[in-house]
Protein backbone atom coordinates (compact mmCIF):
# COMPACT_ATOMS: atom_id res chain seq x y z
CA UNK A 1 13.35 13.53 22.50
CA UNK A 2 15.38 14.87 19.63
CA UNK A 3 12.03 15.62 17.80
CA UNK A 4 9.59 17.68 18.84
CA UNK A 5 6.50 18.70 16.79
CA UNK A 6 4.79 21.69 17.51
CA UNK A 7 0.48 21.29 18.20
CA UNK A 8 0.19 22.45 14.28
CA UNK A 9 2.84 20.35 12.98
CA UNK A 10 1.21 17.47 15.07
CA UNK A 11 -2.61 18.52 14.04
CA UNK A 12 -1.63 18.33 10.43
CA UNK A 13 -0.37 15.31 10.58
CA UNK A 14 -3.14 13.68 12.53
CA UNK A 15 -5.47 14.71 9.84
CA UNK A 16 -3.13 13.32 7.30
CA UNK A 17 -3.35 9.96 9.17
CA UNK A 18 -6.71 9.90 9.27
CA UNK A 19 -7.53 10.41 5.70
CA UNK A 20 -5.14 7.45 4.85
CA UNK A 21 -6.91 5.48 7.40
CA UNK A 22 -9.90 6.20 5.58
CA UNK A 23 -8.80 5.25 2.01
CA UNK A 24 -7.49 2.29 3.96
CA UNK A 25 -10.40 0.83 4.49
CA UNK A 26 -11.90 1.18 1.53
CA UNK A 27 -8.89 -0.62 -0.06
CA UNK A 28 -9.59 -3.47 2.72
CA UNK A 29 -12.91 -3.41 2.16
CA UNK A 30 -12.34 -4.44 -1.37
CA UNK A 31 -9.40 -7.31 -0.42
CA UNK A 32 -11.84 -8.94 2.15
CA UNK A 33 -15.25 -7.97 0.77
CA UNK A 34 -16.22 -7.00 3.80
CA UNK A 35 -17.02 -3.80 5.33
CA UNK A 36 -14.20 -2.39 6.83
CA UNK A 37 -14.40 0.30 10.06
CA UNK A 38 -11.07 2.24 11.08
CA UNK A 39 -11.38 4.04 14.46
CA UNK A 40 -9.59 7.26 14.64
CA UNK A 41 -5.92 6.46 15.72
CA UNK A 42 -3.91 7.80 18.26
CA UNK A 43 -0.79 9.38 17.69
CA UNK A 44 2.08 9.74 19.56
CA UNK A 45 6.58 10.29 19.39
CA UNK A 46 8.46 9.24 21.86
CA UNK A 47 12.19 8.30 22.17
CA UNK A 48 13.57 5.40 20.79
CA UNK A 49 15.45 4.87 24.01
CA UNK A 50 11.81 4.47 25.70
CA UNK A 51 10.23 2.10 23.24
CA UNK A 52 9.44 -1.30 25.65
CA UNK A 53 7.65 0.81 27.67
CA UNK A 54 6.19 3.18 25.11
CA UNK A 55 4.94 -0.43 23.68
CA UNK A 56 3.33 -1.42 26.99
CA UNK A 57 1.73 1.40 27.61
CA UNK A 58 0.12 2.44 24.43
CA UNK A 59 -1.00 -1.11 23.62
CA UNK A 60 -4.32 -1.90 24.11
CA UNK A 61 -3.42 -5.06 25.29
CA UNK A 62 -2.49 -6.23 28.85
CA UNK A 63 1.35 -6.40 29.39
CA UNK A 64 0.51 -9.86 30.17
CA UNK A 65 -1.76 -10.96 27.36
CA UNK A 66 -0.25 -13.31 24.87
CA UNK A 67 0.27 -12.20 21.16
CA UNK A 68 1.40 -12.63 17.44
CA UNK A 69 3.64 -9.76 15.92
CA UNK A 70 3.53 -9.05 12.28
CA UNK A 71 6.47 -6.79 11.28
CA UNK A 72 7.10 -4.91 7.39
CA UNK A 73 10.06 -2.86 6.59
CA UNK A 74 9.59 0.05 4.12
CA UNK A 75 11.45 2.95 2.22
CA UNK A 76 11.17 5.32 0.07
CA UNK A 77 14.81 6.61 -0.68
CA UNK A 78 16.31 8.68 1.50
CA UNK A 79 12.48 10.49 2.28
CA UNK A 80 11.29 7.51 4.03
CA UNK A 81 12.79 4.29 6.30
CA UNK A 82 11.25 2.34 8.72
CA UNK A 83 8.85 -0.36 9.77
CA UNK A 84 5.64 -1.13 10.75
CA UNK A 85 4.65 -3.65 13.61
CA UNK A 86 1.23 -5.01 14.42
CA UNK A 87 0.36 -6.82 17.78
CA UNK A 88 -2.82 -9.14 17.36
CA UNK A 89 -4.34 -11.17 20.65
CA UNK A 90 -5.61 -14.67 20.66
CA UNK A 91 -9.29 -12.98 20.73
CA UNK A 92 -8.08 -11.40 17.46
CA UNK A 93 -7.48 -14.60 15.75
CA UNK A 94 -10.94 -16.17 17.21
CA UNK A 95 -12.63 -13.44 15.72
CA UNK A 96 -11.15 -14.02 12.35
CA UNK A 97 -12.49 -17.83 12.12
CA UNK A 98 -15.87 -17.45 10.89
CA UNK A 99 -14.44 -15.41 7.88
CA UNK A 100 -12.63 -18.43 6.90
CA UNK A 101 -14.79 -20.61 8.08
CA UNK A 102 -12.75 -22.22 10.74
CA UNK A 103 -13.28 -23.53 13.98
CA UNK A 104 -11.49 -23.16 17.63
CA UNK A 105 -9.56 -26.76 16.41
CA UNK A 106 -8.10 -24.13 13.54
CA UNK A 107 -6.91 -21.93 15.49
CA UNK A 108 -3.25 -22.36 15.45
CA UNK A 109 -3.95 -23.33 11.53
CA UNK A 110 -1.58 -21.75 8.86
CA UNK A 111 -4.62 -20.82 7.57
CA UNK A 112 -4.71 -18.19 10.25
CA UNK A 113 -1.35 -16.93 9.94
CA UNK A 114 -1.36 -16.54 6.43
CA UNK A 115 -4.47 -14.49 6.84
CA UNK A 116 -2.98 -12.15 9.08
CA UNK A 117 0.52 -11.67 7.31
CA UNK A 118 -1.93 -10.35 4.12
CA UNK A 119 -4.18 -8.48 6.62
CA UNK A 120 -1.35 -6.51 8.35
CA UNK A 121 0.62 -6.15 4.84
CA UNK A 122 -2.49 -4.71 3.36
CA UNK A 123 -2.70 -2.56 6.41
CA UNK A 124 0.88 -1.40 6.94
CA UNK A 125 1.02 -0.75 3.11
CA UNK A 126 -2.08 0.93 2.08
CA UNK A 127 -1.80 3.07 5.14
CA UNK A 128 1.57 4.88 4.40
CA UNK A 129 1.40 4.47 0.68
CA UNK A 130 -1.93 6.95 0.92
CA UNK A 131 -0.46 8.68 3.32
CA UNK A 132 3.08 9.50 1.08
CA UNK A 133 1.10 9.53 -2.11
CA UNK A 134 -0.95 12.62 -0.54
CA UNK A 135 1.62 14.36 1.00
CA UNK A 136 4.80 14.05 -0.77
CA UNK A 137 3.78 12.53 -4.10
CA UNK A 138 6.13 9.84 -3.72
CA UNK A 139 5.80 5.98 -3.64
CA UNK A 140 6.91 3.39 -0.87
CA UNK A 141 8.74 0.20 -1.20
CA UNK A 142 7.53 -2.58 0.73
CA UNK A 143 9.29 -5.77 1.86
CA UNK A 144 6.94 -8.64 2.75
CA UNK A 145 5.47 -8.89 5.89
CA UNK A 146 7.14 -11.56 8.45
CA UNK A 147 5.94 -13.00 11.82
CA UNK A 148 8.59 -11.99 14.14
CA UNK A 149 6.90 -13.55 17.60
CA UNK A 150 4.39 -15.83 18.00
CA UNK A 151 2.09 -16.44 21.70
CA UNK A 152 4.30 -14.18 23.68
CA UNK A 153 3.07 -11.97 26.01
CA UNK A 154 3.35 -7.82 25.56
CA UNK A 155 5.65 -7.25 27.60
CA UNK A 156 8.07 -10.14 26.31
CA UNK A 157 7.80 -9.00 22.93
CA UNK A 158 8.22 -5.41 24.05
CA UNK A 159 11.71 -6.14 25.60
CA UNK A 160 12.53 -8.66 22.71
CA UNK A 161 11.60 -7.33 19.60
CA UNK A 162 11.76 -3.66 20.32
CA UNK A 163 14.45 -2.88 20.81
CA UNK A 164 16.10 -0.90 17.94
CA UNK A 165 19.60 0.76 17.30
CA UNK A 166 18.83 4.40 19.45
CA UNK A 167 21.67 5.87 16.92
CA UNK A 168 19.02 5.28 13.93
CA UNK A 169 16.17 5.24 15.59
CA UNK A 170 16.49 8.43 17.91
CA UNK A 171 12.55 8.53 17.89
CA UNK A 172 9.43 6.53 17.43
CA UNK A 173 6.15 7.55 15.59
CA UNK A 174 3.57 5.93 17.34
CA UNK A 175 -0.13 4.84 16.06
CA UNK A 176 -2.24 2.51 17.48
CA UNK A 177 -5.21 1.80 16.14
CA UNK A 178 -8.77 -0.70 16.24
CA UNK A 179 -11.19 -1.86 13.11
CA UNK A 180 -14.14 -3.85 12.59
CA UNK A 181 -14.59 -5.91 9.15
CA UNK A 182 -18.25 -6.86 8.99
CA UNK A 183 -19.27 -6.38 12.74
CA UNK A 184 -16.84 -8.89 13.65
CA UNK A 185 -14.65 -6.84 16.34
CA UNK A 186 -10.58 -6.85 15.79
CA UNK A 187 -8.24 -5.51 17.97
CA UNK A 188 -4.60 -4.94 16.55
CA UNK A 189 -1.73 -2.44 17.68
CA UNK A 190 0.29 -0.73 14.82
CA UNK A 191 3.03 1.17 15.43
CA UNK A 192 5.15 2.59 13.04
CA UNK A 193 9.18 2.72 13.88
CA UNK A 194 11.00 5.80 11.34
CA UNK A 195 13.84 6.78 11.99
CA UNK A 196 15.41 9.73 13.17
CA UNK A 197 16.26 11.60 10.00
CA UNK A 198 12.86 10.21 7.98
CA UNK A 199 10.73 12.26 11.02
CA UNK A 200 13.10 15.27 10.77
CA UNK A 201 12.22 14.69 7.12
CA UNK A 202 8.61 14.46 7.83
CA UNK A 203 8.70 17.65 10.22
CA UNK A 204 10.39 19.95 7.62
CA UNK A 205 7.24 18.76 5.31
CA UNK A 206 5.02 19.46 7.52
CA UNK A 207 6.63 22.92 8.31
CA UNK A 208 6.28 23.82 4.80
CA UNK A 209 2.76 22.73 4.28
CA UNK A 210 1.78 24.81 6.99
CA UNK A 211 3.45 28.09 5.93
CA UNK A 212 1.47 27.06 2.40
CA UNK A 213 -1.72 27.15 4.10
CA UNK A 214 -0.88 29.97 5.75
């Protein structure tokens, strides 16, 4: 890896993460009106170079299981570029019928899909635009979200629709993470892709927060 946080660099931003988690479920509390739970994520960089199999491993998902990927692209001038994926299973999209009040015969419905474009925009977006707005004061641009794959197992997807230009994206952020809206159970990797300079970017920040606080 070109990166390489150190364990307070990587602490701080964990915390960060987590409070933007947090005021990210409020925010999808309020969208849904449901109750919204967000586990603590895990957090991880890796090289761009390793990504299919940083994707396999990290997902909660069997390499094997079939899947629908939501991707978003976002920026924030030359602070922030990237993208945000989320893998959801065919258990996630079961789970999701009784708030729509659907059946199995729905279950390939558009219904469905449009439900989880606005779930994983609302997620992707409220996520990093607390997380920016606390750390660097800045706002993020959004483009809307877009189904990129569709039933496809992990590890199809993985070697498919990962794989990035290495000379941009030298490293990945990693997140994956689990809710619950209203004790119904959803299960949904999201990993964020920045590039190399936006986590050099992110590092420096970091660095200087630190030597604030210290």
């Amino acid at each position: 890896m070109s990166i390489k946080f150190t364990e307070d660099e990587f602490d701080l931003f964990a915390e960060l993460i987590n409070v933007a988690m947090g005021r990210s479920a409020a925010d999808l509390a309020k969208l849904f009106n449901h109750f919204v739970e967000l586990k603590v994520p895990t957090i991880s960089i890796a090289s761009s170079e390793s990504i299919p199999q940083t994707v396999i491993e990290n997902s909660m998902f069997n390499e094997g299981e079939s899947v629908t990927v939501v991707q978003q692209k976002f920026s924030n001038s030359d602070i922030l570029n990237g993208r945000g994926v989320i893998l959801f299973s065919d258990n996630t999209k079961q789970a999701i019928l009784p708030l729509l009040d659907l059946t199995l015969d729905d279950i390939e419905s558009d219904d469905i899909y449009d439900f989880l474009l606005e779930l994983s925009g609302q997620l992707i977006g409220s996520c990093l635009s607390n997380l920016f707005n606390q750390f660097f004061k800045t706002v993020v641009k959004f483009s809307s979200p877009e189904m990129i794959s569709e039933n496809q197992t992990v590890r199809h997807i993985a070697y498919s629709s990962f794989e990035l230009d290495h000379d941009v994206y030298g490293d990945i952020l990693c997140s994956k993470i689990n809710f619950v809206i209203n004790k119904v159970n959803f299960q949904c990797d999201l990993f964020f892709f920045i590039d190399t300079k936006s986590l050099g970017f992110l590092q420096k920040s970091l660095q200087e927060t630190l030597s604030e606080m210290f």
